[in-house]
Protein backbone atom coordinates (compact mmCIF):
# COMPACT_ATOMS: atom_id res chain seq x y z
CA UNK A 1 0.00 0.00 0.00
CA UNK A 2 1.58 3.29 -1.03
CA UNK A 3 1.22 5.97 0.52
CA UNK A 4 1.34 9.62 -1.30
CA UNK A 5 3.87 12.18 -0.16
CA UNK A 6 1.90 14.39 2.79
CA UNK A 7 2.82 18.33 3.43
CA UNK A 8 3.50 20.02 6.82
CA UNK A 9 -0.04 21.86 5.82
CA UNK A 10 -3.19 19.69 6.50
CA UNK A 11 -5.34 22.25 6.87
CA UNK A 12 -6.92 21.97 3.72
CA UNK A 13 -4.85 24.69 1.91
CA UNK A 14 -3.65 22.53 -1.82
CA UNK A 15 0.11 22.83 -2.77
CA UNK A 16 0.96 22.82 -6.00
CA UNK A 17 -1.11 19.93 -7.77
CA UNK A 18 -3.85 21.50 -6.94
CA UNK A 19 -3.30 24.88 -8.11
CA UNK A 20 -6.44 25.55 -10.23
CA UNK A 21 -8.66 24.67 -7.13
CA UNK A 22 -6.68 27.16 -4.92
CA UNK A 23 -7.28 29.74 -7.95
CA UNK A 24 -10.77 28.99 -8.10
CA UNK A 25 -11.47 29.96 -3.66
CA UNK A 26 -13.05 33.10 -2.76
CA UNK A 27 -11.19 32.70 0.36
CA UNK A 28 -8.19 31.86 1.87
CA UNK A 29 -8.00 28.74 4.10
CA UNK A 30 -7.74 29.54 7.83
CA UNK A 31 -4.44 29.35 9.29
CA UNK A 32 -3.68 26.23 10.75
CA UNK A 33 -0.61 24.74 13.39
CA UNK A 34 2.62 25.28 11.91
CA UNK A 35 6.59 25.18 13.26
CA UNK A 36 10.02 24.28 12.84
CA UNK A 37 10.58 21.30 15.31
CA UNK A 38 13.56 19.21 14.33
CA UNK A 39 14.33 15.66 15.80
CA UNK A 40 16.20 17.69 18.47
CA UNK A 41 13.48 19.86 19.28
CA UNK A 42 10.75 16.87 19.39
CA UNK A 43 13.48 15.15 21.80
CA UNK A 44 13.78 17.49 24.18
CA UNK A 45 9.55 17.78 24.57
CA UNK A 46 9.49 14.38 24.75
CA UNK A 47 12.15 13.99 27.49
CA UNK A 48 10.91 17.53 29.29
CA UNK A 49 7.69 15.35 29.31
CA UNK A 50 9.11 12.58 31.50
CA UNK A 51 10.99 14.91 33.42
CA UNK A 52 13.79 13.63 34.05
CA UNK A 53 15.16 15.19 37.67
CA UNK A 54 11.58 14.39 39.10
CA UNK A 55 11.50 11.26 37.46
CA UNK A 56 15.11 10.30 39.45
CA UNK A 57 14.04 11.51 42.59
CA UNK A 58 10.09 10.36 42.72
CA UNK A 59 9.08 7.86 40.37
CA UNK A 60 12.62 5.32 40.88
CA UNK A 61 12.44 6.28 44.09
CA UNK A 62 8.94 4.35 44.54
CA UNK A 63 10.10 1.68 42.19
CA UNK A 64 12.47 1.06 44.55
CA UNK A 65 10.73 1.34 47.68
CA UNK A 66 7.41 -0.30 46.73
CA UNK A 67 8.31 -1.87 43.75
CA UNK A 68 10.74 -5.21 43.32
CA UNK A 69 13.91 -2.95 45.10
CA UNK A 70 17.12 -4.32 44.24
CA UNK A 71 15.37 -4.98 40.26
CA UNK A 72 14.76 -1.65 39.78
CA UNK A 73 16.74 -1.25 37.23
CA UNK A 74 16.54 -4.24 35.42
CA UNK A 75 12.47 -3.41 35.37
CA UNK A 76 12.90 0.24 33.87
CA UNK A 77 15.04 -1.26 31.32
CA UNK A 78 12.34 -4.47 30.69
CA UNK A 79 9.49 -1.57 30.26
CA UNK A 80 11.66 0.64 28.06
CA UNK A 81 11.92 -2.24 25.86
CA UNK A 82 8.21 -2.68 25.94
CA UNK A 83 7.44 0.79 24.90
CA UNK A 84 10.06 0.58 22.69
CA UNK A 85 8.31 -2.14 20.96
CA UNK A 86 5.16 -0.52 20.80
CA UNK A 87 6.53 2.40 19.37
CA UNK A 88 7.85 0.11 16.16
CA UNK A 89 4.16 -0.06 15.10
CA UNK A 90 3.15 3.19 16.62
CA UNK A 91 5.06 4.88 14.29
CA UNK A 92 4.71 3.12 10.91
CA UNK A 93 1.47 3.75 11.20
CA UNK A 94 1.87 7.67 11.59
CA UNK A 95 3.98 6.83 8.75
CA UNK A 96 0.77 5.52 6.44
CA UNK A 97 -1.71 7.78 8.80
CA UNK A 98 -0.46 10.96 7.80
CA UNK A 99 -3.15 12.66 10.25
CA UNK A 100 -2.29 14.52 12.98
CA UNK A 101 -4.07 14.08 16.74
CA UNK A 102 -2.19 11.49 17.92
CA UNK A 103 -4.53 8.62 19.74
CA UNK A 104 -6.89 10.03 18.50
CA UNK A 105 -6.48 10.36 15.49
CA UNK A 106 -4.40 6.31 14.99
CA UNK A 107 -7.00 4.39 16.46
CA UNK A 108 -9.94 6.20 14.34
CA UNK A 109 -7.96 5.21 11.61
CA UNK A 110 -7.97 1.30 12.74
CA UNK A 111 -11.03 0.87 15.25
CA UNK A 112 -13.00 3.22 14.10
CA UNK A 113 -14.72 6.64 14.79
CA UNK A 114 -16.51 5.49 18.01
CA UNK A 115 -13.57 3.94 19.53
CA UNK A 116 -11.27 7.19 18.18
CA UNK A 117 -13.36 9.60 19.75
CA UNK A 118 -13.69 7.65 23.34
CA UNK A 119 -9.51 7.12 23.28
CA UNK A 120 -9.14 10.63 22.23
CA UNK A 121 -11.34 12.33 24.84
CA UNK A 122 -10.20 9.55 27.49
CA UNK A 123 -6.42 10.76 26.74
CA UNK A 124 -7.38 14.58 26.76
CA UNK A 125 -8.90 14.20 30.03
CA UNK A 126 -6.25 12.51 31.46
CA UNK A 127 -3.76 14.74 30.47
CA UNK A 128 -5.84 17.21 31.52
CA UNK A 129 -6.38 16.19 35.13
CA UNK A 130 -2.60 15.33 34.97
CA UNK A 131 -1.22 18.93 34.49
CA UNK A 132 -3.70 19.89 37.04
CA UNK A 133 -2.34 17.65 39.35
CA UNK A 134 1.60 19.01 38.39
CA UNK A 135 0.26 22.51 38.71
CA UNK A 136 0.01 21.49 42.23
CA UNK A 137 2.88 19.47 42.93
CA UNK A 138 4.67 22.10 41.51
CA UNK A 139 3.33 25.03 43.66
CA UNK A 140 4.16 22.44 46.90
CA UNK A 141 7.90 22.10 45.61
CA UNK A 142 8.44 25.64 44.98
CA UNK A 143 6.81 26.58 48.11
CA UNK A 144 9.03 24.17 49.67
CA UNK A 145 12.08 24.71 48.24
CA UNK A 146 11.89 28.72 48.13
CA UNK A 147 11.45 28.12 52.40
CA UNK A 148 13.60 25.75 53.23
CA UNK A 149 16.54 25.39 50.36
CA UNK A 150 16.55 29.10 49.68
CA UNK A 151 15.60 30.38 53.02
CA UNK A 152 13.12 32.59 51.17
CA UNK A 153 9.80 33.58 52.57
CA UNK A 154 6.75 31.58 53.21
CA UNK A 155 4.54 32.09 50.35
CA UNK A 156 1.41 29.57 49.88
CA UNK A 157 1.79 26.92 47.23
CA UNK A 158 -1.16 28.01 45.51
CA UNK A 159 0.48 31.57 44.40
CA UNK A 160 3.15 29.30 42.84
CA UNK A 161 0.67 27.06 41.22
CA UNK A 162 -1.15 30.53 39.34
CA UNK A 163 2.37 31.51 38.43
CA UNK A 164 3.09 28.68 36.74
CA UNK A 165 -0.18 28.41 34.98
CA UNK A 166 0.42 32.03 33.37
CA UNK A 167 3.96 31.83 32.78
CA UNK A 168 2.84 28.04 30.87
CA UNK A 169 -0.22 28.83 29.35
CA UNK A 170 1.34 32.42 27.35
CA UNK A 171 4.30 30.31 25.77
CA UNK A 172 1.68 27.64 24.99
CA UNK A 173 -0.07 30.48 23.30
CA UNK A 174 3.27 31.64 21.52
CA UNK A 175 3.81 28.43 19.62
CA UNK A 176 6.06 25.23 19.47
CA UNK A 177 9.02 27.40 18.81
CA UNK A 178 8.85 29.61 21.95
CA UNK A 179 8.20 26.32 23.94
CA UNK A 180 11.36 24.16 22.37
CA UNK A 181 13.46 26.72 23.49
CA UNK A 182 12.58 26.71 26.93
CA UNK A 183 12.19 23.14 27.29
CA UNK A 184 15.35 22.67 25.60
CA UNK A 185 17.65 24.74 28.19
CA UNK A 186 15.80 23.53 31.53
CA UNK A 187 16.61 19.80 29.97
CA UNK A 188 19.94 20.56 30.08
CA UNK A 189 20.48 21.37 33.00
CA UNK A 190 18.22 19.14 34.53
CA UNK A 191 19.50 16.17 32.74
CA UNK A 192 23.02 17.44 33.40
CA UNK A 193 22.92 17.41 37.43
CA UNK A 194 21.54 13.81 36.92
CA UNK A 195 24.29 12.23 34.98
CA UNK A 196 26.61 14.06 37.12
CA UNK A 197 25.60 12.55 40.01
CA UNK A 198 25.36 9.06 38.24
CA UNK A 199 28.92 9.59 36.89
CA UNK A 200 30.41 10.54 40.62
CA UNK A 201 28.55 7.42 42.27
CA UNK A 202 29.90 5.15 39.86
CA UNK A 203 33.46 6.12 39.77
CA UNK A 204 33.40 6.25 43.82
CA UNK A 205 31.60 3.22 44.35
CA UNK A 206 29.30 3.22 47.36
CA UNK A 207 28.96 1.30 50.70
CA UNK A 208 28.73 -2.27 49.12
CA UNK A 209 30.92 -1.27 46.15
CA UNK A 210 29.71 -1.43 42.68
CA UNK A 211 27.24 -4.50 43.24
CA UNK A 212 25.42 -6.09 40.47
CA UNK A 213 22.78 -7.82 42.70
CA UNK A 214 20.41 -5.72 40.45
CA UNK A 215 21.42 -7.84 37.43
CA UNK A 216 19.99 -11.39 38.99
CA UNK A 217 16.61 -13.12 38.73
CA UNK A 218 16.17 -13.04 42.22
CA UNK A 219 16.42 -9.67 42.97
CA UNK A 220 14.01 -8.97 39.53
CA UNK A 221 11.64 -11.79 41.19
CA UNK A 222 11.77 -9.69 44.44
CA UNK A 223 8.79 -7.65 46.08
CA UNK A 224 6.15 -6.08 44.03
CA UNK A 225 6.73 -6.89 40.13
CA UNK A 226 3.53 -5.62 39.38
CA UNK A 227 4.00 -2.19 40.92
CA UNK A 228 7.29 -1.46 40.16
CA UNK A 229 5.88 -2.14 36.05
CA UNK A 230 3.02 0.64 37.28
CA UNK A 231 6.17 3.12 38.15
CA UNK A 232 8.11 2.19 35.61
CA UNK A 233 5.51 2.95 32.64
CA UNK A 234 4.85 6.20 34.03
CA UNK A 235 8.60 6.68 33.50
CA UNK A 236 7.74 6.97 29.83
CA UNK A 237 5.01 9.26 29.79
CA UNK A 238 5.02 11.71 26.98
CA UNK A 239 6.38 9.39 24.63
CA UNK A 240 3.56 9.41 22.44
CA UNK A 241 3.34 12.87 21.71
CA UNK A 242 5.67 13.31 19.09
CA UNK A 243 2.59 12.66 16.42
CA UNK A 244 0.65 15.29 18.33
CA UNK A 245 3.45 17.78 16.64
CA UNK A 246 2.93 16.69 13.01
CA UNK A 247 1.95 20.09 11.53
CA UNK A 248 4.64 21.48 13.30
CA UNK A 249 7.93 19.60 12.74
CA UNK A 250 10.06 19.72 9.56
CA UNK A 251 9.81 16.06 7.42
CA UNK A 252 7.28 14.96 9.74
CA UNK A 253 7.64 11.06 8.59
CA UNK A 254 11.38 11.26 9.21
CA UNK A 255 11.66 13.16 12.34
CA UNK A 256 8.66 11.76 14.30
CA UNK A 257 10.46 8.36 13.46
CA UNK A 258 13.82 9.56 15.05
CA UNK A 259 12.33 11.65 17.85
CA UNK A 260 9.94 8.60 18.80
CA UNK A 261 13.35 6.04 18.94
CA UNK A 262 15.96 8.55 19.96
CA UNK A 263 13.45 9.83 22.97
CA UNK A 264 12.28 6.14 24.53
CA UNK A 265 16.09 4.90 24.10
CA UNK A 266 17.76 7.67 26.02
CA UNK A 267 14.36 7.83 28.89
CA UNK A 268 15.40 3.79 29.28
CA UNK A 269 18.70 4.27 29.51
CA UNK A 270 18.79 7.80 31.97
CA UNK A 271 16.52 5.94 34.29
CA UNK A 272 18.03 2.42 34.49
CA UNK A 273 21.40 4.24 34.67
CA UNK A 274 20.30 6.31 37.64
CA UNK A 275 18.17 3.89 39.49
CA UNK A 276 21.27 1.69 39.98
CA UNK A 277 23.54 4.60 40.71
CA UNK A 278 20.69 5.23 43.42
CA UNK A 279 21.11 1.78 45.12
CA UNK A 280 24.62 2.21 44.86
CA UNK A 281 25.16 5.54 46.67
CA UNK A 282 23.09 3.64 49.51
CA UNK A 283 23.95 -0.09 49.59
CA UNK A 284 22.35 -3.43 48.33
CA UNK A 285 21.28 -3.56 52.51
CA UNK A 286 20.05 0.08 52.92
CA UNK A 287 18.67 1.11 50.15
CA UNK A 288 15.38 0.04 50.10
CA UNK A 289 14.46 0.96 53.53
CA UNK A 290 15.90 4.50 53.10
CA UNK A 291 13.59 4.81 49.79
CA UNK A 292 10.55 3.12 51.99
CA UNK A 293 11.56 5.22 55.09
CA UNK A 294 11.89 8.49 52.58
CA UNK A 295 11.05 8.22 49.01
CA UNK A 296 10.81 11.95 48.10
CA UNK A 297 14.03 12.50 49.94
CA UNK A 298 15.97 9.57 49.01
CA UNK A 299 17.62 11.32 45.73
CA UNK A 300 18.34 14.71 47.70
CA UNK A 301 20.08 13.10 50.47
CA UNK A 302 22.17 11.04 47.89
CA UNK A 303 23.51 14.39 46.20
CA UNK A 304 24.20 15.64 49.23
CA UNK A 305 26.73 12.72 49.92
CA UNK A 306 28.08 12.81 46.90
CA UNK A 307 28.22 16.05 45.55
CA UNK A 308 27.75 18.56 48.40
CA UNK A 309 25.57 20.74 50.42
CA UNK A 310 25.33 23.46 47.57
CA UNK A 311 25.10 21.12 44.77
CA UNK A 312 21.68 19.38 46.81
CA UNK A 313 20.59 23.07 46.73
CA UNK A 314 21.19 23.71 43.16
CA UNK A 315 19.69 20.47 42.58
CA UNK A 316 16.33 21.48 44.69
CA UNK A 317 15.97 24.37 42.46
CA UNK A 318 16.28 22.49 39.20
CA UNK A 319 13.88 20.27 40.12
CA UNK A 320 11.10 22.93 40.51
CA UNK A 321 12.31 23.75 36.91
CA UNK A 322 11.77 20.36 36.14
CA UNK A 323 8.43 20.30 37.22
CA UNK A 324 8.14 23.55 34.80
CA UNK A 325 9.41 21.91 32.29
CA UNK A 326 6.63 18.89 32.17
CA UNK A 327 3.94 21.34 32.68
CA UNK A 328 4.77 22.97 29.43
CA UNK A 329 5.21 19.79 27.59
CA UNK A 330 2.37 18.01 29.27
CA UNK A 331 0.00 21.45 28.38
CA UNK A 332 1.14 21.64 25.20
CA UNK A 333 0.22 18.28 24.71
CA UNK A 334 -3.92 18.77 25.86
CA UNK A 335 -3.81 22.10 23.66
CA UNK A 336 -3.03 20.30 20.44
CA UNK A 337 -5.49 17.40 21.25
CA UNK A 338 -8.30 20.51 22.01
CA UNK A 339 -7.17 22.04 18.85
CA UNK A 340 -7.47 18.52 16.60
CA UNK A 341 -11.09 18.11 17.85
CA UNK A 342 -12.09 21.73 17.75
CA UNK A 343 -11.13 21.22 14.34
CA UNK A 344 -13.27 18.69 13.46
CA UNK A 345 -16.09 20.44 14.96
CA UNK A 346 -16.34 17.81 18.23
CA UNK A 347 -15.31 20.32 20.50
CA UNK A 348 -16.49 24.08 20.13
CA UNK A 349 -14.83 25.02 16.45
CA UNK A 350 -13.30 28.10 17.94
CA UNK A 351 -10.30 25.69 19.89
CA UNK A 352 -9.66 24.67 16.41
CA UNK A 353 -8.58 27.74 14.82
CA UNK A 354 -4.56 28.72 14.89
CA UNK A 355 -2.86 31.88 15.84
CA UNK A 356 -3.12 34.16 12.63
CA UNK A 357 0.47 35.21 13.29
CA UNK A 358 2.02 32.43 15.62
CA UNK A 359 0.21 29.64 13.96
CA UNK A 360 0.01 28.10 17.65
CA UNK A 361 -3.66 27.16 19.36
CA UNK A 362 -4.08 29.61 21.26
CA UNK A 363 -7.41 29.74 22.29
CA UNK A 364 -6.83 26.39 23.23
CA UNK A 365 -4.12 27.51 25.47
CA UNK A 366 -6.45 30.29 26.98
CA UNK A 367 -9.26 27.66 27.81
CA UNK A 368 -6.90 25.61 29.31
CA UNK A 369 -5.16 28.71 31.40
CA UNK A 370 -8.68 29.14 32.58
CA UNK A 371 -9.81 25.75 33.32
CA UNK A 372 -6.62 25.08 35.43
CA UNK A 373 -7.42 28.53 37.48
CA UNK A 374 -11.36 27.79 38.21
CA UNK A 375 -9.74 24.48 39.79
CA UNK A 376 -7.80 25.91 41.41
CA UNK A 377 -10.21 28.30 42.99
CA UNK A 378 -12.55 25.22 44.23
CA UNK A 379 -9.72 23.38 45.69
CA UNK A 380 -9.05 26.79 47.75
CA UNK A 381 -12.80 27.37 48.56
CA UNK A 382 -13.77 23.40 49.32
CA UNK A 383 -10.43 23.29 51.31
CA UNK A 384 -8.91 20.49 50.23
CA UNK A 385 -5.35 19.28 50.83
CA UNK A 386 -3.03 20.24 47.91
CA UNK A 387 -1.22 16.66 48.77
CA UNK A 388 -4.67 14.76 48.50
CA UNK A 389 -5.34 16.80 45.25
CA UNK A 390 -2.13 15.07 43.37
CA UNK A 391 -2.25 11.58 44.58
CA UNK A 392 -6.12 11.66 43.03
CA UNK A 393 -4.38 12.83 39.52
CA UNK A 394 -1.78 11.17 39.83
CA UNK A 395 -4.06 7.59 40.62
CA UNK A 396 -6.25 9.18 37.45
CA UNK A 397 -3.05 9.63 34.90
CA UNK A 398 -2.06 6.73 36.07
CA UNK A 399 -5.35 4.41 34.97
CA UNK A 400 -6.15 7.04 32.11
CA UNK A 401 -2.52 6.76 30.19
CA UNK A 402 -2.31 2.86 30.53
CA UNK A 403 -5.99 2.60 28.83
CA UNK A 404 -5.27 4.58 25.92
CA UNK A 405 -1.70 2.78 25.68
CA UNK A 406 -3.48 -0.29 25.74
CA UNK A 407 -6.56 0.58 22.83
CA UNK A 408 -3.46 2.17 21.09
CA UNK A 409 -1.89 -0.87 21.01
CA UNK A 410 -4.71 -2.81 19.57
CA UNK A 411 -5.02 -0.14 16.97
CA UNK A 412 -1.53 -1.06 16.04
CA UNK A 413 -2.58 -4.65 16.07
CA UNK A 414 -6.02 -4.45 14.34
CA UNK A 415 -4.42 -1.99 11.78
CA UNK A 416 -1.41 -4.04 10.26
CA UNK A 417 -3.92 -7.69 10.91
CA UNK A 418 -5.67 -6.29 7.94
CA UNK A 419 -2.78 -5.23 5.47
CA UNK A 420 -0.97 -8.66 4.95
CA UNK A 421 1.40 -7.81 2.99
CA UNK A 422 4.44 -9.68 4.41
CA UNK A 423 6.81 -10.83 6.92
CA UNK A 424 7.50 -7.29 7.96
CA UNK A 425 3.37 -6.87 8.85
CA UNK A 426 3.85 -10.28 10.74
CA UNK A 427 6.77 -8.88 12.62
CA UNK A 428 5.11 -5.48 13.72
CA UNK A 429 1.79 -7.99 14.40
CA UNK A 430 3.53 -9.64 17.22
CA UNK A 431 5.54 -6.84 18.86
CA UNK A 432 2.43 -4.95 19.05
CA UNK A 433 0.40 -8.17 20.56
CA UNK A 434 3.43 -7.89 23.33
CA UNK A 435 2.73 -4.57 23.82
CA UNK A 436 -1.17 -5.43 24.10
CA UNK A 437 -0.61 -8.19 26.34
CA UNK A 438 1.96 -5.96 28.71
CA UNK A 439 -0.24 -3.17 28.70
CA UNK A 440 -3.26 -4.61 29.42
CA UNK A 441 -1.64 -6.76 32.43
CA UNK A 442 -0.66 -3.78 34.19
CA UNK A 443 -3.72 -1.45 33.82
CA UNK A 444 -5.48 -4.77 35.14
CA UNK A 445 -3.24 -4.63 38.12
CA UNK A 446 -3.69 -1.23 38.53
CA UNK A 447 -7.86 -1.65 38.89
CA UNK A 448 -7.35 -4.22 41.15
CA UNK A 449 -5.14 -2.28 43.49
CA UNK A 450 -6.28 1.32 43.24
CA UNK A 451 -5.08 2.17 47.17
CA UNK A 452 -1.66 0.84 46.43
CA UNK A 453 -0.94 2.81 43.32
CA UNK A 454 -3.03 6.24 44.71
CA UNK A 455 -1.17 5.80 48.16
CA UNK A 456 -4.16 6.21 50.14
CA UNK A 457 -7.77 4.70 50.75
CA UNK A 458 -10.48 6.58 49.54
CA UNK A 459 -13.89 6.39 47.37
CA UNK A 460 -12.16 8.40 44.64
CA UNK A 461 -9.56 5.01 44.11
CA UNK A 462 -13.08 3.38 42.96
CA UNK A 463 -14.88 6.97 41.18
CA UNK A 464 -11.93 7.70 39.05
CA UNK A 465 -12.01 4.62 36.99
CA UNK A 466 -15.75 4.83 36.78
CA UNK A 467 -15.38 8.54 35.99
CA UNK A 468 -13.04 7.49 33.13
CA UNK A 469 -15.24 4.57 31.58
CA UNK A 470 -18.42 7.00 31.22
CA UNK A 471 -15.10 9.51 29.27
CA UNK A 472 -14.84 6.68 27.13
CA UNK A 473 -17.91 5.15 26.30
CA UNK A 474 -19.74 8.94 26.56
CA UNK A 475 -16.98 9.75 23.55
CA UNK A 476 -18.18 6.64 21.54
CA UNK A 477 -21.99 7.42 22.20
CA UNK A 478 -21.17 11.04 21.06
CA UNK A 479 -19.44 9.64 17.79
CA UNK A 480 -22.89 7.38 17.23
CA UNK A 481 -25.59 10.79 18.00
CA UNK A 482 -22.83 12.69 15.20
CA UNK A 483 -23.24 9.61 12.81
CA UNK A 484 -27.44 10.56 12.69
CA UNK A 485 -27.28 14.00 13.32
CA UNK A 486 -24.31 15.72 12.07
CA UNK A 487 -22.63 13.49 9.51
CA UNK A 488 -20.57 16.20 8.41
CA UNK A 489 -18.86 16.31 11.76
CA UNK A 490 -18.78 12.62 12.20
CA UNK A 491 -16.95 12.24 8.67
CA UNK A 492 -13.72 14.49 9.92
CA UNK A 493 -13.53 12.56 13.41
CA UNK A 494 -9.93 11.53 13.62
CA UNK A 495 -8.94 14.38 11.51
CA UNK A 496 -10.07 12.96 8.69
C-alpha cells in the first residue's frame, strides 16, 4: 500500500497539484498549526515530558521502595523495551496515517470513529487532570524549596501554582518554537545534574561497592513486580506525543520516526542508569528501607553525599524547573489534542482555529489557562489538601494513560492484521500483541489495586475509573448521536 507524499499543511490549503482549485477559492483557508521542530526539538519535549530530575528523585524512588527494590533497574530497562516495541508499530502507522491528533487520530484510523473519539477524549482528560495535578505538585515544591533550600519567605503553594499556569499557558499560546526553546535549556540542566551525580557514584563506588545484585533473577523476582511495572511505565510518559506535533515539525515522517526512537532509548537508559547509581550511593542492605523510610528524599540526600551541600541546593531548584518543564510539555500536549477536535467540529470550532500570526492554538491555550485557574479556585474554597489533590491525579493519569496505551496498542494490532502484505506486517503484528498483552496486564493490576498505586484509601480510588469509563464510552456514544445527526462532523472525526 503506497502511501502519497503528505505536506506540513493539513489544513486543507492545496500545494501545488492542486493549483487551479486554490485559484478557483473566494477565500483563503484559515491558518492552521505550523513550526520548525527538528528531531532535536521533538526530543527534548518528549524527554521535558518525563521529566527527568523528578523522574530520578520520585518515580525510581517508589520503584524502589514499593516496587521489586534491588530490580529496579533491570524493570525500567524491561518496560523501556516494551514501549520501545510498541513504538515500532506506533510509528509506521503515523507513517501511512499521515493525520495529525495522535490517539486520537491512529486508532480512528484502525477501530474506528466510536472507539477514536472515546480514546481521544479519554487521553485529553487525562492529560488534563494530569497537568492539574503538576500545577500542584509544583506550587508544593516551589513553596518548599523557596522556604527551606533558599531560606526565602513563606509564600502559599497556591500563588506558585497561578504563576506557573500564566507563565505556561502564554508560551503555549506563543507556539512550538517559543516552547522548544525553553524546554530545551531547563533539559539541560536538569539532565546534566543527573548524569553528574550518576557519573560521581559510579566512579566512587558506594557502601557495598559497585554491586550487580540488580542484574539477577532473584532480585528482579523480588517484592512487588507488578508495581514497580506501574512506576516504571509512568517513566515513559510523553512518549507518544511526538505525532501530536505533526503540523509542526520539519519532514514529519522522518523526524517523528527519530524523535519517537531517539526519545524512549535515552528515557530507558537515563533511568536504568540512575536507578542503579541510586542503590549504589546507599547499599544493596540500605537502600530500600531509606527509599521506603523516605522516598521523596531519598535522591536529595544522595547528592548531598556525593556532591555537596550546595550542589543538593542547586539540585532542589532544578527540580522545581523540572516540574516547569513537564507542565509545558504536558499542556502543550492537551492544547493540540483541544485544537485537533475543535477542528473537526467535536469540541467548540473556535479551539480549532490557529494563531493568525504564531500559527500556535491559542485559544486552546487560553481555555486551558482558565480551566486550570477555576480548579484551582474550588480546591481553595472546598479546602482540600493540595497533597490529596495530586495523589487523586496522579491515581487518574495513572489508569487514564495505561488505557489509551493499551486501545493504542490494539489499533496497532487491528491496523497491520488487515494489510498482509508480508513478513515485515507479521513482525510489527507480534511486537504490538506484546505490547497489548503488557499493557493490558498492568492497567489490570492497577484496577485491582487502586489504594496501592493512589497511596491512600479513599472512594475516589473506585470513582476515578468509573469517571473514566463514562469519558470513554460517553466519547463513543457522542461519535454514534454525530453519525445521525451531524454526519458532516462525524466524517472528519480523527482528523479525517
Amino acid at each position: 500500500m503506497s502511501v502519497p507524499p503528505v505536506s506540513n499543511n493539513v489544513d486543507g490549503i492545496p500545494g501545488e497539484a492542486n493549483f487551479e482549485t486554490t485559484a478557483a477559492r473566494p477565500a483563503e483557508a484559515p491558518p492552521g498549526l505550523r513550526g520548525r521542530l527538528g528531531v532535536p526539538g521533538l526530543v527534548a519535549a518528549v524527554v521535558a515530558f518525563a521529566s527527568p530530575l523528578a523522574g530520578v528523585a520520585g518515580y525510581l524512588a517508589f520503584v524502589i521502595a514499593s516496587g521489586n527494590g534491588l530490580g529496579a533497574p533491570v524493570t525500567v530497562a524491561i518496560v523501556g523495551t516494551l514501549v520501545l516495541i510498541f513504538s515500532v508499530g506506533y510509528v509506521k502507522m503515523a507513517e501511512l496515517v499521515p493525520n495529525p491528533g495522535g490517539f486520537y487520530a491512529y486508532v480512528t484510523a484502525a477501530l474506528g470513529k466510536a472507539a477514536g473519539l472515546g480514546t481521544g477524549l479519554l487521553t485529553t482528560v487525562g492529560y488534563l487532570v494530569g497537568s492539574f495535578g503538576f500545577y500542584i505538585f509544583g506550587g508544593i515544591v516551589a513553596s518548599s524549596t523557596v522556604r527551606t533550600a533558599l531560606h526565602g519567605p513563606d509564600i502559599p503553594w497556591w500563588v506558585y501554582m497561578a504563576g506557573f499556569i500564566l507563565v505556561v499557558s502564554t508560551l503555549a499560546y506563543r507556539g512550538i518554537d517559543s516552547s522548544v526553546r525553553a524546554l530545551s535549556t531547563v533539559m539541560v540542566f536538569e539532565v546534566g545534574i543527573v548524569l553528574v551525580f550518576d557519573l560521581v557514584v559510579t566512579f566512587r563506588g558506594g557502601p557495598t561497592g559497585r554491586p550487580l545484585d540488580s542484574f539477577t533473577w532473584h532480585s528482579l523476582a523480588s517484592g512487588s513486580v507488578p508495581m514497580a511495572a506501574l512506576f516504571g511505565v509512568l517513566l515513559f510518559t510523553g512518549f507518544e506525543v511526538t505525532t501530536l506535533f505533526r503540523e509542526e515539525v520539519k519532514e514529519p515522517v522522518k523526524t517523528i520516526r527519530r524523535g519517537t526512537y531517539i526519545s524512549v532509548s535515552l528515557i530507558t537508559l537515563l533511568f536504568a542508569f540512575s536507578a542503579w547509581c541510586l542503590i549504589t550511593a546507599y547499599g544493596t542492605d540500605k537502600v530500600v528501607g531509606e527509599a521506603q523510610q523516605d522516598p521523596t528524599g531519598i535522591f536529595a540526600t544522595a547528592v548531598q553525599s556525593y556532591l555537596g551541600s550546595t550542589m543538593m541546593t542547586v539540585t532542589s531548584v532544578l527540580l522545581v524547573t523540572s516540574v516547569f518543564a513537564s507542565q509545558l510539555s504536558l499542556s502543550n500536549s492537551v492544547c493540540r489534542y483541544l485544537y485537533s477536535m475543535g477542528k473537526d467540529g467535536v469540541l467548540a470550532p473556535a479551539l480549532g482555529r490557529a494563531h493568525d500570526e504564531r500559527h500556535s492554538p491559542h485559544r486552546a491555550a487560553v481555555v486551558l489557562a482558565m480551566l486550570h485557574l477555576v480548579g484551582l479556585i474550588v480546591v481553595l474554597v472546598a479546602r482540600q489538601s493540595p497533597s490529596d489533590i495530586f495523589a487523586w491525579s496522579a491515581f487518574a493519569v495513572a489508569v487514564a494513560i495505561l488505557a489509551s496505551y493499551f486501545l493504542m496498542s490494539v489499533a496497532v494490532f487491528v491496523f497491520f492484521a488487515r494489510r498482509r502484505d508480508g513478513i515485515a506486517t507479521a513482525a510489527r503484528l507480534l511486537l504490538a500483541g506484546i505490547a497489548v498483552v503488557g499493557f493490558a496486564a498492568t492497567l489490570i493490576w492497577a484496577l485491582l489495586n487502586p489504594e496501592a498505586v493512589a497511596g491512600q484509601e479513599s472512594v475516589f480510588n473506585h470513582l476515578i475509573p468509573i469517571g473514566l469509563l463514562l469519558v470513554t464510552v460517553g466519547g463513543a456514544g457522542y461519535a454514534i448521536y454525530l453519525r445521525i445527526r451531524r454526519p458532516d462532523v462525524y466524517r472528519r472525526i480523527g482528523r479525517q
